[in-house]
C-alpha atoms as a PDB file:
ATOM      1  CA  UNK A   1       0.000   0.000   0.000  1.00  0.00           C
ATOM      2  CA  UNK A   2       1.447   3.490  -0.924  1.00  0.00           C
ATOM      3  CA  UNK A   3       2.189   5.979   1.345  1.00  0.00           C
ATOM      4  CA  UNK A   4      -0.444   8.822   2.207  1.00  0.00           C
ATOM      5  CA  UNK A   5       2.289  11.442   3.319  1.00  0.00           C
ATOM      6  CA  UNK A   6       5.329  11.585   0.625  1.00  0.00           C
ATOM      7  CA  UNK A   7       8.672  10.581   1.774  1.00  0.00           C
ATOM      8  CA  UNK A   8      11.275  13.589   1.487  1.00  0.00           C
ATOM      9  CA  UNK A   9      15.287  13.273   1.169  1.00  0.00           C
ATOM     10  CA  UNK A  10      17.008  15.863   0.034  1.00  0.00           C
ATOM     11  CA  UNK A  11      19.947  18.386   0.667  1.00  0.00           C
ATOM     12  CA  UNK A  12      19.040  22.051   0.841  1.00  0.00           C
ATOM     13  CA  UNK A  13      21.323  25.303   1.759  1.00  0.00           C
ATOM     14  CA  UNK A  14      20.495  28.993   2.622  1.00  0.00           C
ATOM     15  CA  UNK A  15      20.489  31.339   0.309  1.00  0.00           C
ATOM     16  CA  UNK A  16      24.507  32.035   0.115  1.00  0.00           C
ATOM     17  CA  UNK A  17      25.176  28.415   0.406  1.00  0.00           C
ATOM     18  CA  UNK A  18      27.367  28.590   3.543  1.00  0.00           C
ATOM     19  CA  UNK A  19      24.185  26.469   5.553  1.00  0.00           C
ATOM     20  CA  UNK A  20      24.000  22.953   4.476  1.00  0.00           C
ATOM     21  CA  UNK A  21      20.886  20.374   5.863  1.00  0.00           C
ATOM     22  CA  UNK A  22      20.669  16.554   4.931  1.00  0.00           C
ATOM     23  CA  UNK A  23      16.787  16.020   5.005  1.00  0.00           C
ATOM     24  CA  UNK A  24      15.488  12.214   5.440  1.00  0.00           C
ATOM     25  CA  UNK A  25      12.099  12.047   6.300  1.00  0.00           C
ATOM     26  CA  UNK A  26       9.575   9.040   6.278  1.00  0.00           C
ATOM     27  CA  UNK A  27       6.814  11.152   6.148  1.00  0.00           C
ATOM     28  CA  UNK A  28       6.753  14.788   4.512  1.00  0.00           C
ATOM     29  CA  UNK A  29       3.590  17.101   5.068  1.00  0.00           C
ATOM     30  CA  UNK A  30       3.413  20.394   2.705  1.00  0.00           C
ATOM     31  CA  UNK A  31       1.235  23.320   4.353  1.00  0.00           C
ATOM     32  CA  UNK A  32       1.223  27.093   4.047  1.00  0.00           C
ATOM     33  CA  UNK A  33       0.723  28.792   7.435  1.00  0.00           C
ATOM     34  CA  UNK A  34      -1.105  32.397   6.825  1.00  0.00           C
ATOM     35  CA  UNK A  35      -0.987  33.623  10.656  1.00  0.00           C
ATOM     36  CA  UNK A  36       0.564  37.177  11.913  1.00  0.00           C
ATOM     37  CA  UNK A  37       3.675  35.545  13.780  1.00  0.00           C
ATOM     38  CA  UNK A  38       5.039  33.554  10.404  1.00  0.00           C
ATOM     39  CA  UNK A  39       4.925  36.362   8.004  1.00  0.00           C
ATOM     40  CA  UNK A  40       6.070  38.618  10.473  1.00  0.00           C
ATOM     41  CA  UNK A  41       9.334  36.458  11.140  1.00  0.00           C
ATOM     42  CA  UNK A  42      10.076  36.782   7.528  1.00  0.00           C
ATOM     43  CA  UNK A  43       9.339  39.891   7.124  1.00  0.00           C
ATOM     44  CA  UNK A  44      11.981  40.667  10.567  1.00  0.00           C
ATOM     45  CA  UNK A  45      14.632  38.316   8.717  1.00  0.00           C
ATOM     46  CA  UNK A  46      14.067  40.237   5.038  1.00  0.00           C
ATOM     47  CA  UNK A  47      14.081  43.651   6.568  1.00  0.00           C
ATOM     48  CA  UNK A  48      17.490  42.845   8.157  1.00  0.00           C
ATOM     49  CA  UNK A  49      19.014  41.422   5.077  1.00  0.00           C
ATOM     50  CA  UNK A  50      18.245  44.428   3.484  1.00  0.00           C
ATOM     51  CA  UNK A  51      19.792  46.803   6.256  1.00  0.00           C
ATOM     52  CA  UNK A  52      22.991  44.676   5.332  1.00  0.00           C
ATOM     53  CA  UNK A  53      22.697  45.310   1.638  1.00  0.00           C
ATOM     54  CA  UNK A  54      21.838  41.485   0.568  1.00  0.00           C
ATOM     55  CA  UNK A  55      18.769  40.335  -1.029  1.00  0.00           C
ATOM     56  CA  UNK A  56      15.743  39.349   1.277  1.00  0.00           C
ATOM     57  CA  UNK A  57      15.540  35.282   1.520  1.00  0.00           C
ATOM     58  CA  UNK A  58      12.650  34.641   3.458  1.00  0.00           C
ATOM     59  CA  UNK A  59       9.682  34.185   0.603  1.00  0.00           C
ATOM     60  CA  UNK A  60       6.151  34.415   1.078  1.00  0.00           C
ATOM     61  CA  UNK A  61       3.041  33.377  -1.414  1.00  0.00           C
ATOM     62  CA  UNK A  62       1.430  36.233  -2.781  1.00  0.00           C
ATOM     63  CA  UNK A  63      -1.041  36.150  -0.182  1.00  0.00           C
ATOM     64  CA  UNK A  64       1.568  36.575   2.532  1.00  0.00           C
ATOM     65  CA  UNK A  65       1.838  32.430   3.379  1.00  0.00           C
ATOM     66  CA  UNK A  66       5.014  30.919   4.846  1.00  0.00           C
ATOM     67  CA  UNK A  67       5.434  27.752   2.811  1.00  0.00           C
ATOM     68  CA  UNK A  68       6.531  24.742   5.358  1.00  0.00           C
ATOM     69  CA  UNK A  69       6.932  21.393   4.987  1.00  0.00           C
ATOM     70  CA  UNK A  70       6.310  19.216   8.181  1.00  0.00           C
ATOM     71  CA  UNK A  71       8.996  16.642   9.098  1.00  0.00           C
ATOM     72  CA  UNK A  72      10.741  15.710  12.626  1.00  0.00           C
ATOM     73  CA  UNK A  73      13.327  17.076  14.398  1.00  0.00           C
ATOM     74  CA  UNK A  74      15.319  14.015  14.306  1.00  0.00           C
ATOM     75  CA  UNK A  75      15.198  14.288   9.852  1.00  0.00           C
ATOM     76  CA  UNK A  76      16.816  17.289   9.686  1.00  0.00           C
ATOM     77  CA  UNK A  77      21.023  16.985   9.882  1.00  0.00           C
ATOM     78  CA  UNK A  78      22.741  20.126   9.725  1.00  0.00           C
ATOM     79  CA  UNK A  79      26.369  19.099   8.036  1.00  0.00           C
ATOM     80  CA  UNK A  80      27.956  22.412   7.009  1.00  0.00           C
ATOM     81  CA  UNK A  81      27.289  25.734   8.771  1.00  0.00           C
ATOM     82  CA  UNK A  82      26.579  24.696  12.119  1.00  0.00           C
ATOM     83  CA  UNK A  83      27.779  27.943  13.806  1.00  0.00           C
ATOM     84  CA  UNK A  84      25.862  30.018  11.709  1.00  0.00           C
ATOM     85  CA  UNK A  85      22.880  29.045  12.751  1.00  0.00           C
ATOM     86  CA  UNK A  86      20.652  30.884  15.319  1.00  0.00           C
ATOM     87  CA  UNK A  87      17.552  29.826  17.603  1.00  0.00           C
ATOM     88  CA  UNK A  88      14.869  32.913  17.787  1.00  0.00           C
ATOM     89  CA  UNK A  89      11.650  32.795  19.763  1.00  0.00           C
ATOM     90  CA  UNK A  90       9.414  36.319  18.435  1.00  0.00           C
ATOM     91  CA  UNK A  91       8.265  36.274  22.061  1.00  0.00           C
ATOM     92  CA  UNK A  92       9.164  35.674  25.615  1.00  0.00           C
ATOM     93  CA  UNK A  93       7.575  31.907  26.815  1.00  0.00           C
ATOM     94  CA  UNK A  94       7.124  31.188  23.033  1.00  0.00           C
ATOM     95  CA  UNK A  95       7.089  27.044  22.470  1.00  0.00           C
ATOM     96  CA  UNK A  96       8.218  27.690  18.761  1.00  0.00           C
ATOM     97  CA  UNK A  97      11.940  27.841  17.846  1.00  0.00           C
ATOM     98  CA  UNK A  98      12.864  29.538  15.030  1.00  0.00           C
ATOM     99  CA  UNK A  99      16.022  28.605  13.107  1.00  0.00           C
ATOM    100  CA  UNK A 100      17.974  30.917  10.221  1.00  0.00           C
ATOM    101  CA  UNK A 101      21.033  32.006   9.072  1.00  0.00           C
ATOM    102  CA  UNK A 102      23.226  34.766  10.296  1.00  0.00           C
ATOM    103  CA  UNK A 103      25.195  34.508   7.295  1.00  0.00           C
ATOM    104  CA  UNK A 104      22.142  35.487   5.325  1.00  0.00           C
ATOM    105  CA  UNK A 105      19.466  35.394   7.076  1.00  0.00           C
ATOM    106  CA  UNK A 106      17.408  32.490   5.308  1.00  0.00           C
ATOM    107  CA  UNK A 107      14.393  31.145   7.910  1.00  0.00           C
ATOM    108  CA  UNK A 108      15.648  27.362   7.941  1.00  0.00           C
ATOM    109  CA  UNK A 109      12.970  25.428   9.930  1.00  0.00           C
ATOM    110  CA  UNK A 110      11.255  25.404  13.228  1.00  0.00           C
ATOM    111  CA  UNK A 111      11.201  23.155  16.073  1.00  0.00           C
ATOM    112  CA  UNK A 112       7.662  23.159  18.342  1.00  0.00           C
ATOM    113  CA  UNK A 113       6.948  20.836  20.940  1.00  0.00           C
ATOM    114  CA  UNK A 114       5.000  18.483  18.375  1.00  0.00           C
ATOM    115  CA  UNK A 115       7.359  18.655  14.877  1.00  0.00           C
ATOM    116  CA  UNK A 116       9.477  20.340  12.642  1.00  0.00           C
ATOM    117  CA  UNK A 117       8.556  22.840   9.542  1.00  0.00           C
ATOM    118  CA  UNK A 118      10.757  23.149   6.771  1.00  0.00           C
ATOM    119  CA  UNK A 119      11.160  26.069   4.551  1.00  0.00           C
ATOM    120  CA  UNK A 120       9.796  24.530   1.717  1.00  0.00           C
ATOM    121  CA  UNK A 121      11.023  27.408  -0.753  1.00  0.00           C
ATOM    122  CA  UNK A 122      14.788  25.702   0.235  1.00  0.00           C
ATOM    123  CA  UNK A 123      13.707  22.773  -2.071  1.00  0.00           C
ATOM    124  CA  UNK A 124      14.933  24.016  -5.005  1.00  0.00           C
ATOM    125  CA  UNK A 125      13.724  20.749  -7.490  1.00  0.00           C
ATOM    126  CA  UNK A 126       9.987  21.439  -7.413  1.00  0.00           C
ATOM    127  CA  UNK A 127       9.440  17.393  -8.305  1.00  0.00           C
ATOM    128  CA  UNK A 128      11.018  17.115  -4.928  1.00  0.00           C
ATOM    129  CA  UNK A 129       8.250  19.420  -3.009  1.00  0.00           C
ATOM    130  CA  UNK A 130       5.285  17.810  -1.506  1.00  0.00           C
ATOM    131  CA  UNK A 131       2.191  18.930  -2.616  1.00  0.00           C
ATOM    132  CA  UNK A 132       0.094  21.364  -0.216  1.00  0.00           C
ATOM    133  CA  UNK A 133      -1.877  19.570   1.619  1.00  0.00           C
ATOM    134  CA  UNK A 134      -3.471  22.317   3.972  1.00  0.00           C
ATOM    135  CA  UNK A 135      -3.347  26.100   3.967  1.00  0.00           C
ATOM    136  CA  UNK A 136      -3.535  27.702   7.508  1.00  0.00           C
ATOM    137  CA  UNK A 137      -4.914  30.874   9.272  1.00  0.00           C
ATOM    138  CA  UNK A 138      -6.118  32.270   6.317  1.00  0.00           C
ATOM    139  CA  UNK A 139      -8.351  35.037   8.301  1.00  0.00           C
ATOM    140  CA  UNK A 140      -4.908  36.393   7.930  1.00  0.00           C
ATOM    141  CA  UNK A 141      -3.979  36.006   4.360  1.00  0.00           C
ATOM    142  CA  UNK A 142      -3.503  39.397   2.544  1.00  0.00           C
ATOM    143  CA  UNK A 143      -6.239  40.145   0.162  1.00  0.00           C
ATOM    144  CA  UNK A 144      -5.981  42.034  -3.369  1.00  0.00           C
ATOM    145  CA  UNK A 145      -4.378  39.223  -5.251  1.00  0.00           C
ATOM    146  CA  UNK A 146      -6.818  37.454  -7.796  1.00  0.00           C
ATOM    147  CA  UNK A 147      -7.219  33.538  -7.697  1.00  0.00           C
ATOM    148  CA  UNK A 148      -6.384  33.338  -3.939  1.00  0.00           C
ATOM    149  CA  UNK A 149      -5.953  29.982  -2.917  1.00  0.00           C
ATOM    150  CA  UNK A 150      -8.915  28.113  -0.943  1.00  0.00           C
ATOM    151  CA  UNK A 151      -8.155  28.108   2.340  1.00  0.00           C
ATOM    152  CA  UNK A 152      -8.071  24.679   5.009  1.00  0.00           C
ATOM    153  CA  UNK A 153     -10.458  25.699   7.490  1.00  0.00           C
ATOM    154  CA  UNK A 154     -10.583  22.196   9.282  1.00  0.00           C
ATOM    155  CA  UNK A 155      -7.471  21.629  10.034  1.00  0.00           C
ATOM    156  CA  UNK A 156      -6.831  23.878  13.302  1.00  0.00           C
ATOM    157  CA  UNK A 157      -9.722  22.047  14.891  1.00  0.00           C
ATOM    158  CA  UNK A 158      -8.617  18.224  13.935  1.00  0.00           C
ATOM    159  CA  UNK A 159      -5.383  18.951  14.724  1.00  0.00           C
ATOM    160  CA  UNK A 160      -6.022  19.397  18.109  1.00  0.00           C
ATOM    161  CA  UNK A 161      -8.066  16.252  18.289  1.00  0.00           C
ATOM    162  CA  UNK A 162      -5.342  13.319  16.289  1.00  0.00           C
ATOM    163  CA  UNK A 163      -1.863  14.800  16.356  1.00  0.00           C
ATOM    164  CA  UNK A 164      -1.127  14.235  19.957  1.00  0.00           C
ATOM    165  CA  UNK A 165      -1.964  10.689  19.342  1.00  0.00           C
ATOM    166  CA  UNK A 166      -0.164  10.389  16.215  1.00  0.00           C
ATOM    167  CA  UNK A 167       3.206  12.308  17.350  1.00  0.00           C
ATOM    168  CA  UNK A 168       6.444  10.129  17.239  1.00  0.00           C
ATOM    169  CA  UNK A 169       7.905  10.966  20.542  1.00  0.00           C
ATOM    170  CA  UNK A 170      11.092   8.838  19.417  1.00  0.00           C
ATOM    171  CA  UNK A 171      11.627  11.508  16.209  1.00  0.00           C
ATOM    172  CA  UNK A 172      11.370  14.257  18.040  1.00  0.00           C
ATOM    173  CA  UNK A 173      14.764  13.860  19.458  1.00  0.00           C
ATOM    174  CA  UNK A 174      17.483  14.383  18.911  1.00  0.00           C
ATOM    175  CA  UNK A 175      17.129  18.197  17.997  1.00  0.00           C
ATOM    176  CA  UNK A 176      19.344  19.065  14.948  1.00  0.00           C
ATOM    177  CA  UNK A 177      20.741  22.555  17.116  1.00  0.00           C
ATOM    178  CA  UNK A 178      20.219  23.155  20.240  1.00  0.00           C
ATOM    179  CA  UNK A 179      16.860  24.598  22.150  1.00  0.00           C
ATOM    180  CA  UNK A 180      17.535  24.707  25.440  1.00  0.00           C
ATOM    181  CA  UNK A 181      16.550  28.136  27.223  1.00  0.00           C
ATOM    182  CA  UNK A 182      20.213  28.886  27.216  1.00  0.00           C
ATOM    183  CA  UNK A 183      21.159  28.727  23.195  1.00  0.00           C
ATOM    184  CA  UNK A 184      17.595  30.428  22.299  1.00  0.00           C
ATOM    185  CA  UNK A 185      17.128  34.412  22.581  1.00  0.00           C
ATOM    186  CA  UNK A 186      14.078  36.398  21.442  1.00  0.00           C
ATOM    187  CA  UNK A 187      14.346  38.125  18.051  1.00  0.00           C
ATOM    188  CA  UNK A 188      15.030  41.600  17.792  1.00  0.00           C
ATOM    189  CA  UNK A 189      12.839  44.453  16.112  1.00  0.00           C
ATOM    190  CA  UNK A 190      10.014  41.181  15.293  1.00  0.00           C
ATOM    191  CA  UNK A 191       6.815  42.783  14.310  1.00  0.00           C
ATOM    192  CA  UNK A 192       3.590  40.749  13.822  1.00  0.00           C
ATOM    193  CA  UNK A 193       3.383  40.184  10.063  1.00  0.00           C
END
């Protein structure tokens, strides 16, 4: 019997190339998440890419999405770039660690208490993408573009009901950097997208 969720394996870099990840994941879910904290992490990493004269990496649909795909912690392998990698939270007490690139500030993934989200736009073979499977939040999307997308608006309330039962506890460690209060800090100048 095939596989519901795609499998995903792949090596992907930041935008200058100095951040390598090994991907191998089992299971690969594609989503967009529309809500104010996403964009507005992209938008913090873009503007400050700018203020040091490179070109913004952090890409968002035209209806302000942050394109993720879902994985585990444990399927991510960073093997070149290590210490240019940085844990942000946009808030104090925030359960969501935020992972980019100093060199260029590229949004790499996120670790929550229940998975990991890969930037999807680091896939750069599109055969290689998962298809989206659910768009999120989209009270939030930005308006004004034509043919916006339809938007998922089941899947905050099931998710609360089956992933805790469905959540590989064994995948989500090890952590591919480190998340400990100590290594994460709060972003600077964040503002809600």
């Amino acid at each position: 019997m095939a596989s519901v969720v795609p499998s995903l394996k792949t090596t992907v870099k930041c935008a200058c190339g100095k951040v390598t990840l090994a991907i191998d994941a089992p299971s690969a879910l594609r989503l967009v998440c529309y809500c104010k904290d996403c964009r507005g992490y992209y938008n913090t990493l873009n503007k400050a890419a700018e203020s040091a004269s490179m070109k913004p990496a952090a890409t968002l649909d035209p209806w302000g999405g942050v394109d993720y795909t879902q994985i585990y912690p444990k399927n991510i392998q960073v093997t070149e770039g290590r210490d240019l990698l940085r844990t942000v939270i946009i808030r104090p007490g925030s359960k969501i660690n935020r992972i980019y690139s100093t060199c260029c500030h590229t949004p790499m993934f996120t670790i929550s208490p229940n998975a990991s989200l890969l930037n999807t736009n680091l896939i750069k073979q599109d055969e290689q993408k998962p298809p989206v499977k659910f768009r999120i939040i989209g009270r939030n999307s930005l308006s004004g573009e034509p043919n916006k997308p339809r938007i998922s608006w089941s899947v905050p309330f099931a998710w609360f009901w089956t992933m805790p039962k469905r959540i590989n506890a064994d995948l989500m460690k090890p952590a591919p950097v480190d998340v400990d209060e100590k290594s994460v800090s709060v972003l600077e100048n964040f503002q809600e997208g």
